[in-house]
Protein backbone atom coordinates (compact mmCIF):
# COMPACT_ATOMS: atom_id res chain seq x y z
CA UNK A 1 24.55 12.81 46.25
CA UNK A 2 27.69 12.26 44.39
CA UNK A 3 27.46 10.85 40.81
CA UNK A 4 28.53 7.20 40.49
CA UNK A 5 29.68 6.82 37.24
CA UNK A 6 32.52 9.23 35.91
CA UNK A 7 31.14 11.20 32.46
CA UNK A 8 32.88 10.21 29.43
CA UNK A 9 35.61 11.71 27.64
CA UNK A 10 34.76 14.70 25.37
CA UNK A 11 36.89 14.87 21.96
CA UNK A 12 36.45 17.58 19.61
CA UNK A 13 38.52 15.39 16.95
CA UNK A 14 36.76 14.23 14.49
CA UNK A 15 37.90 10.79 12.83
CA UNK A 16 38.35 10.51 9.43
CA UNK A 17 37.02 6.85 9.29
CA UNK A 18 33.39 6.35 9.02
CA UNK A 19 31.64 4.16 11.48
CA UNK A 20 30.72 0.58 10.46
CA UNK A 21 27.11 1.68 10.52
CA UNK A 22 27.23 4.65 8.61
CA UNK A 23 29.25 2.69 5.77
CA UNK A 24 26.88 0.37 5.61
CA UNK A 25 24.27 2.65 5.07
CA UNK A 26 25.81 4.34 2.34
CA UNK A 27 26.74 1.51 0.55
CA UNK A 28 22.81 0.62 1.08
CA UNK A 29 22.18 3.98 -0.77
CA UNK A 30 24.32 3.41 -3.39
CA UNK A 31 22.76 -0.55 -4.07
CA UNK A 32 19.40 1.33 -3.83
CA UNK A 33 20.64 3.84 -6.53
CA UNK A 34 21.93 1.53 -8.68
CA UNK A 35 18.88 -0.41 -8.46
CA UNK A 36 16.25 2.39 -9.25
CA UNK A 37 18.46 3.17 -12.21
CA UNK A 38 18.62 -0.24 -13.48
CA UNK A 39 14.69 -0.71 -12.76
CA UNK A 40 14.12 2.82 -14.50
CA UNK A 41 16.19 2.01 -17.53
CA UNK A 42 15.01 -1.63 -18.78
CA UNK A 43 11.61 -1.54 -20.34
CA UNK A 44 8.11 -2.04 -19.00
CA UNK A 45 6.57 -4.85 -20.62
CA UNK A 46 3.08 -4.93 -19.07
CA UNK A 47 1.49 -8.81 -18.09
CA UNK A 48 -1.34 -9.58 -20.84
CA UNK A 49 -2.71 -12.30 -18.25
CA UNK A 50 -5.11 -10.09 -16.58
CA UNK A 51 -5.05 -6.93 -19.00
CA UNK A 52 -7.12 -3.90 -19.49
CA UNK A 53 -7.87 -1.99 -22.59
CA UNK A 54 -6.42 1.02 -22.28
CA UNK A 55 -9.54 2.58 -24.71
CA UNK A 56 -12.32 1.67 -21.77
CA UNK A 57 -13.28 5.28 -20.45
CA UNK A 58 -13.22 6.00 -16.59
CA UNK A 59 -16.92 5.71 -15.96
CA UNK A 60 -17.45 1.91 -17.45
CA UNK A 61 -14.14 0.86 -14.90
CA UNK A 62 -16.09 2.43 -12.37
CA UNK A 63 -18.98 0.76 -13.37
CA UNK A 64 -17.55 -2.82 -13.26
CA UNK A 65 -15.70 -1.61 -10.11
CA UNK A 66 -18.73 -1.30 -8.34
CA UNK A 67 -20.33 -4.40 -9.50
CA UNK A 68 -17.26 -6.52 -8.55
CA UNK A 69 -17.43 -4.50 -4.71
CA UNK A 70 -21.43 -5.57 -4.90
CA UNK A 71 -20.48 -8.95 -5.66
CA UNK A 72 -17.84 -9.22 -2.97
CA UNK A 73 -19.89 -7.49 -0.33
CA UNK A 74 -22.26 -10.42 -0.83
CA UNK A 75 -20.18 -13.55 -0.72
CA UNK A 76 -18.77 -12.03 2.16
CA UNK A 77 -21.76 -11.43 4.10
CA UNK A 78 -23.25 -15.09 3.00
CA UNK A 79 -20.02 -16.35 4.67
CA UNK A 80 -20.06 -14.26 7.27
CA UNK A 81 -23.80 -15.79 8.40
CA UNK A 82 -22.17 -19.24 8.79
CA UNK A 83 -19.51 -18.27 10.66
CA UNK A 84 -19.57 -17.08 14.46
CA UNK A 85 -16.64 -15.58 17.04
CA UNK A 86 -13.19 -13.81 15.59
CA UNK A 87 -14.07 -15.54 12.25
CA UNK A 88 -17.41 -13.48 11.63
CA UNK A 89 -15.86 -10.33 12.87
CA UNK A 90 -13.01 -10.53 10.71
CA UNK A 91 -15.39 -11.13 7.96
CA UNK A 92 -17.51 -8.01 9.01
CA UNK A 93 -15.08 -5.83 9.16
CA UNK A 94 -13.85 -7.04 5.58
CA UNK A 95 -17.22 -6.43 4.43
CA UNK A 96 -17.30 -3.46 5.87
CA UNK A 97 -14.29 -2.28 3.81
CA UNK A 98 -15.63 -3.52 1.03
CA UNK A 99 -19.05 -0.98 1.35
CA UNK A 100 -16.54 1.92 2.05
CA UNK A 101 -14.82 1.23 -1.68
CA UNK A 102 -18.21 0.69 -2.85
CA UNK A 103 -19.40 3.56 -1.61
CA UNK A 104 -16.74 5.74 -2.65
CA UNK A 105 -16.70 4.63 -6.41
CA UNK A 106 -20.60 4.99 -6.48
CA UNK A 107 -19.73 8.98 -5.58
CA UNK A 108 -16.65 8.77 -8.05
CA UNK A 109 -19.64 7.69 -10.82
CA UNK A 110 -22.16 10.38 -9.29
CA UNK A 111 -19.76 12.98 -10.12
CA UNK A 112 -18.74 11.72 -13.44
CA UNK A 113 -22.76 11.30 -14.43
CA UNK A 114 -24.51 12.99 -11.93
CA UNK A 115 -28.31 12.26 -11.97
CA UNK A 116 -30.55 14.98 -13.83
């Protein structure tokens, strides 16, 4: 069966001029460049809002870690009762990411203290 449409010219010359798209992408690059330098070079100047002291050791964060997932594991559940349909599934399956964290910091704290 003959072929319908002719195959397009081949050139072995390369242009000198880059195409619109690959210009724009390295002028991207260099905004992106320019921008992890500027980020890099001004200071970080932490928020004191919601700060915490640097001096706490790992295994009291991981305490109050797990006592926040507790606590969240339980509100959502309580809501989760009163709900029903794509509402209370969403809300199971958030709970049910919550007991995976909760889970894995209790391990986290097992191997920090483990039991004697």
């Amino acid at each position: 069966m003959p072929k319908v449409t002719p195959n397009p010219p081949e050139t072995n010359n390369k242009s000198s001029h880059a195409s619109p798209e690959t210009q724009n992408s390295n002028h991207l690059d260099e905004e992106h460049q320019a921008f992890l330098a500027d980020t890099k070079s001004t200071p970080r100047t932490p928020c004191s809002m919601y700060a915490v002291n640097p001096d706490i050791d790992v295994q009291t964060l991981l305490g109050c870690v797990s006592e926040s997932l507790a606590s969240a594991s339980v509100i959502t559940m309580d809501i989760a009762d009163r709900e029903t349909g794509p509402s209370r599934n969403s809300l199971l399956g958030i709970h049910q990411i919550i007991m995976l964290a909760e889970i894995s910091v209790n391990r986290a704290l097992d191997q920090l203290d483990p039991i004697g």
